[in-house]
N, C-alpha and C. Protein backbone atom coordinates (compact mmCIF):
# COMPACT_ATOMS: atom_id res chain seq x y z
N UNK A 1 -59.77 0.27 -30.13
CA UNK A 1 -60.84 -0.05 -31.06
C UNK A 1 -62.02 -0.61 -30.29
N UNK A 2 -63.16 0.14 -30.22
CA UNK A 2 -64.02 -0.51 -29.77
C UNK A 2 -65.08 -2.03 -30.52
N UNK A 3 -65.04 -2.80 -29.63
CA UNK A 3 -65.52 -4.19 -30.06
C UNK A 3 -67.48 -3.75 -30.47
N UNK A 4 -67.39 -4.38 -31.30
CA UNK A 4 -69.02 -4.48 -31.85
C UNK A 4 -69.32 -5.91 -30.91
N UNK A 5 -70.52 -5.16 -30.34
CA UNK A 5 -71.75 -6.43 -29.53
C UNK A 5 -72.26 -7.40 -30.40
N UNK A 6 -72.65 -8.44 -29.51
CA UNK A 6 -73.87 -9.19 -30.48
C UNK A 6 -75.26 -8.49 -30.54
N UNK A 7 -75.11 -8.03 -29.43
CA UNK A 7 -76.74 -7.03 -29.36
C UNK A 7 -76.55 -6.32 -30.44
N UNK A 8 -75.36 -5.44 -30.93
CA UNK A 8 -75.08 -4.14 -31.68
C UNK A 8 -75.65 -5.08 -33.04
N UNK A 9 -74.58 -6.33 -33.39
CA UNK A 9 -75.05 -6.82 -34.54
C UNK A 9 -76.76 -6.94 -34.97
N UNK A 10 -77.27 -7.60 -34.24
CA UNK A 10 -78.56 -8.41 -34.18
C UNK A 10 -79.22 -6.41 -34.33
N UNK A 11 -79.05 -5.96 -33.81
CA UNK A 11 -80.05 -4.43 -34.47
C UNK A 11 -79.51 -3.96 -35.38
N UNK A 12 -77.88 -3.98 -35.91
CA UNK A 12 -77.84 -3.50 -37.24
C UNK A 12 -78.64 -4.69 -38.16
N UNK A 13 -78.63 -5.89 -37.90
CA UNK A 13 -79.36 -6.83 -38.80
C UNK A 13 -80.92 -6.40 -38.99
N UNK A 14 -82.00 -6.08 -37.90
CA UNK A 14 -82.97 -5.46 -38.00
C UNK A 14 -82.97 -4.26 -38.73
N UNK A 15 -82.25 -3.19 -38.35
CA UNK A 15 -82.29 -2.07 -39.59
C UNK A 15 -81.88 -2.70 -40.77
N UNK A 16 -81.28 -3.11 -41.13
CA UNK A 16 -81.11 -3.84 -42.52
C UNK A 16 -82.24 -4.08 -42.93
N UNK A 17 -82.30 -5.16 -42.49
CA UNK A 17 -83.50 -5.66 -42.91
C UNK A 17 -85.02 -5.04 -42.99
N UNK A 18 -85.13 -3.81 -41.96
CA UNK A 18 -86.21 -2.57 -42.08
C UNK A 18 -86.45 -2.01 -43.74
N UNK A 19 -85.25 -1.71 -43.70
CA UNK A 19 -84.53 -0.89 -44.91
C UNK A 19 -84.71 -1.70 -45.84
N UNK A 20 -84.70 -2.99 -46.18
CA UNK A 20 -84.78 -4.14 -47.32
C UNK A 20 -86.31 -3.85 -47.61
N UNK A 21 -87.00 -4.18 -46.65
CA UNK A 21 -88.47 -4.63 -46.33
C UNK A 21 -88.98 -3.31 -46.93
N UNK A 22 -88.39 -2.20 -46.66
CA UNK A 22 -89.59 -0.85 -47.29
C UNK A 22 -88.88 -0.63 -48.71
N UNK A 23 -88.10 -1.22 -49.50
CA UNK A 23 -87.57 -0.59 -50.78
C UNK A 23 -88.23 -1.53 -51.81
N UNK A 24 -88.26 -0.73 -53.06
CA UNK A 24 -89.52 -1.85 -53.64
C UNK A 24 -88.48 -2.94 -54.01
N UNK A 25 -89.45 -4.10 -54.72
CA UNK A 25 -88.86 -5.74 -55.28
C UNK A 25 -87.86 -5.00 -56.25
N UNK A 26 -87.77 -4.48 -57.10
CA UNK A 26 -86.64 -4.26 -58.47
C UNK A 26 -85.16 -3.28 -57.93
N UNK A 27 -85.70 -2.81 -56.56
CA UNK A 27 -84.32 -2.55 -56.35
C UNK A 27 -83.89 -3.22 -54.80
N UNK A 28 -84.13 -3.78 -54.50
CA UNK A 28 -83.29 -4.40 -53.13
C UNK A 28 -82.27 -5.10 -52.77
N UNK A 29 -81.99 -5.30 -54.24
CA UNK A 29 -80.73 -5.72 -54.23
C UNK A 29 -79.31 -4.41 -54.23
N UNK A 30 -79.87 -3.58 -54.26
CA UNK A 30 -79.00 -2.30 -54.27
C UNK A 30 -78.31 -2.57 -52.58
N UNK A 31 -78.98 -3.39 -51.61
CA UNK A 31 -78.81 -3.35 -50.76
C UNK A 31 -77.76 -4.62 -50.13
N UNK A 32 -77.31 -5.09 -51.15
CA UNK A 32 -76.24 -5.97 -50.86
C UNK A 32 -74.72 -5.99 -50.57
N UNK A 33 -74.28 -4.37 -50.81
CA UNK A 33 -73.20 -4.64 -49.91
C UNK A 33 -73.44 -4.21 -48.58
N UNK A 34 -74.48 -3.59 -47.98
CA UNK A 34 -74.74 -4.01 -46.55
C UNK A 34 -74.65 -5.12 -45.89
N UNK A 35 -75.16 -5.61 -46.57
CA UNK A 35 -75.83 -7.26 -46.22
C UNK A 35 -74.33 -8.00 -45.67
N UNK A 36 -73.77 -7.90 -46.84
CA UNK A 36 -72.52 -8.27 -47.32
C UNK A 36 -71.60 -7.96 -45.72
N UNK A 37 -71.33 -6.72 -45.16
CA UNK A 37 -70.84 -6.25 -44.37
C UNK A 37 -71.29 -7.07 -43.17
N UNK A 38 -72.55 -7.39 -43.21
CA UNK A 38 -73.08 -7.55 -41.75
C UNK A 38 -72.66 -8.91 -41.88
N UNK A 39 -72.61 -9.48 -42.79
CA UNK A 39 -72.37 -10.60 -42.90
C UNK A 39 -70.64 -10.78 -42.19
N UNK A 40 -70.25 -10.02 -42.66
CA UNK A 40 -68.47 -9.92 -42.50
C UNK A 40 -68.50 -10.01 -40.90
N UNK A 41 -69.01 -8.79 -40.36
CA UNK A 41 -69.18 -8.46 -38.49
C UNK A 41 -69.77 -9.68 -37.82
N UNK A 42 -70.46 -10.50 -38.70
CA UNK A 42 -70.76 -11.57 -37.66
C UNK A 42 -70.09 -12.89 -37.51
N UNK A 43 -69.01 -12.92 -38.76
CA UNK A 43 -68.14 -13.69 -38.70
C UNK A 43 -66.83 -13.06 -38.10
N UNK A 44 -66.46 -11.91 -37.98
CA UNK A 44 -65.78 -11.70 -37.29
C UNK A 44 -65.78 -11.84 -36.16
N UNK A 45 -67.00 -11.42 -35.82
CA UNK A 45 -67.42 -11.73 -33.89
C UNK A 45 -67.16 -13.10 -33.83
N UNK A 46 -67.26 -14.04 -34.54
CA UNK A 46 -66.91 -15.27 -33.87
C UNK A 46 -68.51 -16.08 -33.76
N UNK A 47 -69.49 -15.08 -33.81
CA UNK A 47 -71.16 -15.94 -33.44
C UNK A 47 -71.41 -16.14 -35.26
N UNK A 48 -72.53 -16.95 -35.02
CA UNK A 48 -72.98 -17.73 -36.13
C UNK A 48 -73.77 -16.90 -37.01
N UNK A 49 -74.10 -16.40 -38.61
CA UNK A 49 -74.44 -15.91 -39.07
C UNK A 49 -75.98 -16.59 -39.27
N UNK A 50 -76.88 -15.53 -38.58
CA UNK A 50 -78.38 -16.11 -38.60
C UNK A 50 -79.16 -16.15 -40.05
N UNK A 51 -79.32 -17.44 -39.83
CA UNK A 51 -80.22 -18.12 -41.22
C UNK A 51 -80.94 -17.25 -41.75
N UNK A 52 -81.62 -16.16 -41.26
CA UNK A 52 -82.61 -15.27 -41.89
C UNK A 52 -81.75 -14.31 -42.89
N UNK A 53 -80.39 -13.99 -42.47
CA UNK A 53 -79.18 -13.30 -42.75
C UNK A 53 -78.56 -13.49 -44.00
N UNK A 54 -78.82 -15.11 -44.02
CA UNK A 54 -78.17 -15.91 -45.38
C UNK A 54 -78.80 -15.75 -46.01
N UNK A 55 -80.44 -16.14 -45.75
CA UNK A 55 -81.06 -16.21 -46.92
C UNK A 55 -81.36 -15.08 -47.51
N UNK A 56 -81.56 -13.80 -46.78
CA UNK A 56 -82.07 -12.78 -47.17
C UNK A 56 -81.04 -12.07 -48.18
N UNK A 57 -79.72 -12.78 -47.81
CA UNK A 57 -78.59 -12.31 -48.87
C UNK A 57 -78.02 -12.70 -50.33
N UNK A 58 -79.42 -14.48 -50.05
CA UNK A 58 -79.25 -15.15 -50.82
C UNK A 58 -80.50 -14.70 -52.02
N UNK A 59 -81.60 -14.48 -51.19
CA UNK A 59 -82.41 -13.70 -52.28
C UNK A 59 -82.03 -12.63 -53.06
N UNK A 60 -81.43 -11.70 -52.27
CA UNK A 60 -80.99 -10.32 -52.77
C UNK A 60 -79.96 -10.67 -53.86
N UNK A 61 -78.93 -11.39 -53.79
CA UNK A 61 -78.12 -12.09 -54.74
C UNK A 61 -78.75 -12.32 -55.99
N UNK A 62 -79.73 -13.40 -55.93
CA UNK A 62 -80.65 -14.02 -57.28
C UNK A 62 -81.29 -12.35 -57.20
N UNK A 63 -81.57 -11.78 -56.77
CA UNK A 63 -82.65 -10.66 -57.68
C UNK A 63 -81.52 -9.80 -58.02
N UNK A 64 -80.20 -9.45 -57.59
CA UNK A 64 -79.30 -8.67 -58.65
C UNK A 64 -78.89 -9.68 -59.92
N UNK A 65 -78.97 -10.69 -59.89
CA UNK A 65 -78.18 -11.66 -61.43
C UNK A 65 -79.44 -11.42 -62.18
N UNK A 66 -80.80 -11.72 -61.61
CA UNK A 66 -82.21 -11.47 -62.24
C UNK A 66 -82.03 -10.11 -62.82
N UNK A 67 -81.57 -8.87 -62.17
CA UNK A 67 -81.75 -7.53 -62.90
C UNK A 67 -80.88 -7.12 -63.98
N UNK A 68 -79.73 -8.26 -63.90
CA UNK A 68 -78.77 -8.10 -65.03
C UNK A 68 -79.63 -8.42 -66.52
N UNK A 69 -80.36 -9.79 -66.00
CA UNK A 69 -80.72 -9.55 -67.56
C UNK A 69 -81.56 -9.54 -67.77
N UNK A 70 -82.67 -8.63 -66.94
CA UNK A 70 -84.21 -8.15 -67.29
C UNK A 70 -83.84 -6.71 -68.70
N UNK A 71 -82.56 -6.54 -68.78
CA UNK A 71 -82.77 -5.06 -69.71
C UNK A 71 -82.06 -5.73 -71.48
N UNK A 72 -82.05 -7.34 -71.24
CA UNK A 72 -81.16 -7.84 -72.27
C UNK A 72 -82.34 -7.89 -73.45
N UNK A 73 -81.63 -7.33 -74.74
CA UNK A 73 -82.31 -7.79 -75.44
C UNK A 73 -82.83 -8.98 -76.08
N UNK A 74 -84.16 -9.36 -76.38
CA UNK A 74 -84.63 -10.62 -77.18
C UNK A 74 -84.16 -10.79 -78.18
């Protein structure tokens, strides 16, 4: 089994985050079980999950609970 780098991580985190950055605000949360994953690989590696990582997963989080009930009726 080949081992995933920290280098490998830290550029899948940049494409991620490429990919976040060009999709519009109402859907980017579509992009959370990526997030989710990368999140997994960097705790697996054993290195520390970078703050930009959390939060960006933490936003994406609040804007999927936000899209749940933008379609609720008044």
């Amino acid at each position: 089994m080949n081992a995933i780098t920290t280098e490998e991580l830290h550029r899948k985190l940049a494409d991620v985050s490429d990919l976040i950055s060009g999709t519009r605000p109402g859907n980017r949360h579509r992009h959370l079980p990526q997030l989710h994953a990368l999140v997994g690989d960097f705790a697996r590696k054993g290195v520390g999950v970078p703050p930009r990582l959390r939060q960006l997963q933490e936003d994406l989080t609040n804007e999927a609970i936000e899209s749940r009930f933008d379609n609720l009726p008044i």
